[in-house]
Every structure is written in C-alpha cells, then in structure tokens.
C-alpha atoms as a PDB file:
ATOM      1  CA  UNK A   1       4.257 -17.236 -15.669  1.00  0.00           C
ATOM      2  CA  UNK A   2       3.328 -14.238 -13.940  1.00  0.00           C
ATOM      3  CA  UNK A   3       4.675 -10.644 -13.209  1.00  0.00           C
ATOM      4  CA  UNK A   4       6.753  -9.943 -10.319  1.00  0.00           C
ATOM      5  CA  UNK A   5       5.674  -8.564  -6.909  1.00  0.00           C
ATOM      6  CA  UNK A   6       7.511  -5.215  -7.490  1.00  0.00           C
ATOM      7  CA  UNK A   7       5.142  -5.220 -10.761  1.00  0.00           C
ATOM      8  CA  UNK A   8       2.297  -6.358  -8.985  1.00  0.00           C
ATOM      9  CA  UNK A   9       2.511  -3.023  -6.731  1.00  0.00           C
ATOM     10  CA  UNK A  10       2.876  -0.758  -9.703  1.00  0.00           C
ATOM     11  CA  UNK A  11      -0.255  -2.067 -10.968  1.00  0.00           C
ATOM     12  CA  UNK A  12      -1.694  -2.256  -7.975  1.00  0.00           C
ATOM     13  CA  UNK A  13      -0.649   1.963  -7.473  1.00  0.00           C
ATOM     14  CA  UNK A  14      -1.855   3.063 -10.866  1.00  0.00           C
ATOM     15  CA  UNK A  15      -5.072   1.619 -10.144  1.00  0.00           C
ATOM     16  CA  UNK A  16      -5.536   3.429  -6.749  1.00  0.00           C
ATOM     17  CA  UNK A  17      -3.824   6.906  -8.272  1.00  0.00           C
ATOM     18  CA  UNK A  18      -6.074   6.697 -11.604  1.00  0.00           C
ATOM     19  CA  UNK A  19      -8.941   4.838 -11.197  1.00  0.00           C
ATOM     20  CA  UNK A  20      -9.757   5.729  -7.574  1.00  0.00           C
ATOM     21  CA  UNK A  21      -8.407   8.985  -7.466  1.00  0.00           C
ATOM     22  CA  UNK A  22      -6.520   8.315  -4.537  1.00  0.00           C
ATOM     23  CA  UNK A  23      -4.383  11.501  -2.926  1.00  0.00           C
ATOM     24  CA  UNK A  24      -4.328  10.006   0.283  1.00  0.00           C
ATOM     25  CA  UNK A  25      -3.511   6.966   0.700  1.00  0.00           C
ATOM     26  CA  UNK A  26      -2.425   4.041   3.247  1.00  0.00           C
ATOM     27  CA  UNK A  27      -0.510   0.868   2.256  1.00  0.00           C
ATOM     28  CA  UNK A  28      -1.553  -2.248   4.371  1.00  0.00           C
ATOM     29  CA  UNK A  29       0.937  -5.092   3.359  1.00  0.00           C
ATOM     30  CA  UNK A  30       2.944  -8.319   5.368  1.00  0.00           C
ATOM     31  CA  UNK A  31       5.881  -7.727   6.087  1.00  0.00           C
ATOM     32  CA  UNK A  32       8.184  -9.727   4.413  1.00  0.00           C
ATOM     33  CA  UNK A  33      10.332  -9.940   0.900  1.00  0.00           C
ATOM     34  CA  UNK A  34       7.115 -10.548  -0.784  1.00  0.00           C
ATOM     35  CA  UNK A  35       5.337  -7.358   0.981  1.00  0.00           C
ATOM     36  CA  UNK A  36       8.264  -5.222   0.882  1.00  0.00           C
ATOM     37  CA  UNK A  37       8.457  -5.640  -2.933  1.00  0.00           C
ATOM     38  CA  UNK A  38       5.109  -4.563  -3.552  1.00  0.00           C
ATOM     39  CA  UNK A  39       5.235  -1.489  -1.273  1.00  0.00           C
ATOM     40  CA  UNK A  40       7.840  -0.647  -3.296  1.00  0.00           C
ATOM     41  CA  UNK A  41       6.488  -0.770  -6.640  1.00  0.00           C
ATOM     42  CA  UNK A  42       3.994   0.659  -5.167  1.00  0.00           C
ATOM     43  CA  UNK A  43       5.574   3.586  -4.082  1.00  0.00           C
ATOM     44  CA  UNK A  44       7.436   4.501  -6.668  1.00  0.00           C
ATOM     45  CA  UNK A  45       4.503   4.635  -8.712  1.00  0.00           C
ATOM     46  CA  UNK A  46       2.456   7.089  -6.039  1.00  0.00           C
ATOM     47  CA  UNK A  47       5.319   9.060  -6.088  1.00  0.00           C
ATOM     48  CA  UNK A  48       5.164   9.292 -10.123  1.00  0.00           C
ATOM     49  CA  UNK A  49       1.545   9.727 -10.251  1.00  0.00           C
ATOM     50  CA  UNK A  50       1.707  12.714  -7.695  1.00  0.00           C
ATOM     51  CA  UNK A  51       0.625  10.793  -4.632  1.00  0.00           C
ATOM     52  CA  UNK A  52       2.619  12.935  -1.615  1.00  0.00           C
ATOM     53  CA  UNK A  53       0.981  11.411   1.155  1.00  0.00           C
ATOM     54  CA  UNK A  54       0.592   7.857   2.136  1.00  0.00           C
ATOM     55  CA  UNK A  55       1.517   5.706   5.147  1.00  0.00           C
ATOM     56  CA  UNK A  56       2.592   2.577   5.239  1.00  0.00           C
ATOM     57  CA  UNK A  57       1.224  -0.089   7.199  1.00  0.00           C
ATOM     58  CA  UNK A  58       3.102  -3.426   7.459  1.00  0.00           C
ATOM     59  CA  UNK A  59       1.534  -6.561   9.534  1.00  0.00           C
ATOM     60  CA  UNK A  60       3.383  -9.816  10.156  1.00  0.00           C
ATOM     61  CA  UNK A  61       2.370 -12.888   8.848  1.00  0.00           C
ATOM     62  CA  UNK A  62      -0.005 -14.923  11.022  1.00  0.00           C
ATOM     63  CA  UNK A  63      -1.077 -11.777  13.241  1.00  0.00           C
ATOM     64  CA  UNK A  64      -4.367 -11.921  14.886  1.00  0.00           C
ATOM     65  CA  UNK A  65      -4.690  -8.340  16.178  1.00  0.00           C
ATOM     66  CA  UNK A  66      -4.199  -5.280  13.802  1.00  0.00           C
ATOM     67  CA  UNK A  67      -5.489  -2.824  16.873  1.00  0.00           C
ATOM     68  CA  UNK A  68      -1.917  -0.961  16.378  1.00  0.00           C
ATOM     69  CA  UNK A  69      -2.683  -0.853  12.615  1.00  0.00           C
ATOM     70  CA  UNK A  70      -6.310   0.068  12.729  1.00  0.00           C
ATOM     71  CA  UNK A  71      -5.740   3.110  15.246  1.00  0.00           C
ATOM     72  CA  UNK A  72      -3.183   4.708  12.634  1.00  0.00           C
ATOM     73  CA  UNK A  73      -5.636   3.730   9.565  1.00  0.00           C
ATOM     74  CA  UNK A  74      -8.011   6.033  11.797  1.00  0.00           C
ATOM     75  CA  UNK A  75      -5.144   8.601  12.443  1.00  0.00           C
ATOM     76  CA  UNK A  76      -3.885   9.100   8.759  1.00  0.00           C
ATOM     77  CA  UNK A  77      -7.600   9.375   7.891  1.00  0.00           C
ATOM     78  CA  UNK A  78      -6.801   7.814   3.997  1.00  0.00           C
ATOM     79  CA  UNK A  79      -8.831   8.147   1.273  1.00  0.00           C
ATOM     80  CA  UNK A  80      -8.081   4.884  -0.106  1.00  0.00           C
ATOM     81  CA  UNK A  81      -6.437   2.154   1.139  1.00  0.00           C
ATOM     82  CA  UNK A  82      -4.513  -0.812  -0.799  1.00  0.00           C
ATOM     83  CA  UNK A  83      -4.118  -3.965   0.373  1.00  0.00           C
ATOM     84  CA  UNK A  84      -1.374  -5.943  -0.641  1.00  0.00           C
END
C-alpha cells in the first residue's frame, strides 16, 4: 500500500512551502499521468500555503538533454526547486 501520486505532491509541496521556506519555486516533473498528478497535488498545495509564483517544468520520459529546461530554471531564478 502506498499513497497516491496526487498525495505524493501534496507532501512533497508542504515540505518545500514549510520546511524550506520556499516562495519561489520551480516544479521539474515527467510528463506523463504519473507527473501530471503530482504537479497537481502539488500545486494546489503551493497555492494553499501562499506560494504565488512557481513554474512548471515538465521533461519526457527517456530525455537526454534538459538544455530547454535548464535555461528557464536559470530564467525563473527559483528559490527551491522540487523534483518529482
């Protein structure tokens, strides 16, 4: 047994918002149904916990060059960044 991927990002969020103090922040997840799930947990927990701005950064599966993802990473300037 084990929690969903929707509650896998909620956790996930509250961690980043509470523990890490993160006002900033930038969601690097696959995207898929699996990804997708826990960006939106995720979300809907930044959004509870105050969190305005974040930017999400999907990758498909089996990618070998995050060069488009890195250069917005560097644009948004986060300070924190979950992986999912």
């Amino acid at each position: 047994l084990r929690t969903s991927y929707l509650e896998n990002g909620h956790m996930l969020a509250l961690f980043v918002a509470k523990d890490l103090k993160g006002k900033k922040v930038a969601f690097f997840y696959q995207d898929d149904a699996w990804g997708k799930n826990l960006f939106k947990g995720a979300k809907y927990e930044f959004v509870k916990a105050g969190v305005t701005q974040f930017l999400d950064i999907p990758y498909i599966s089996n990618s070998i060059s995050f060069v488009q993802q890195a250069e917005a990473l560097k644009k948004f300037n986060p300070d924190a960044i979950a992986l999912f």
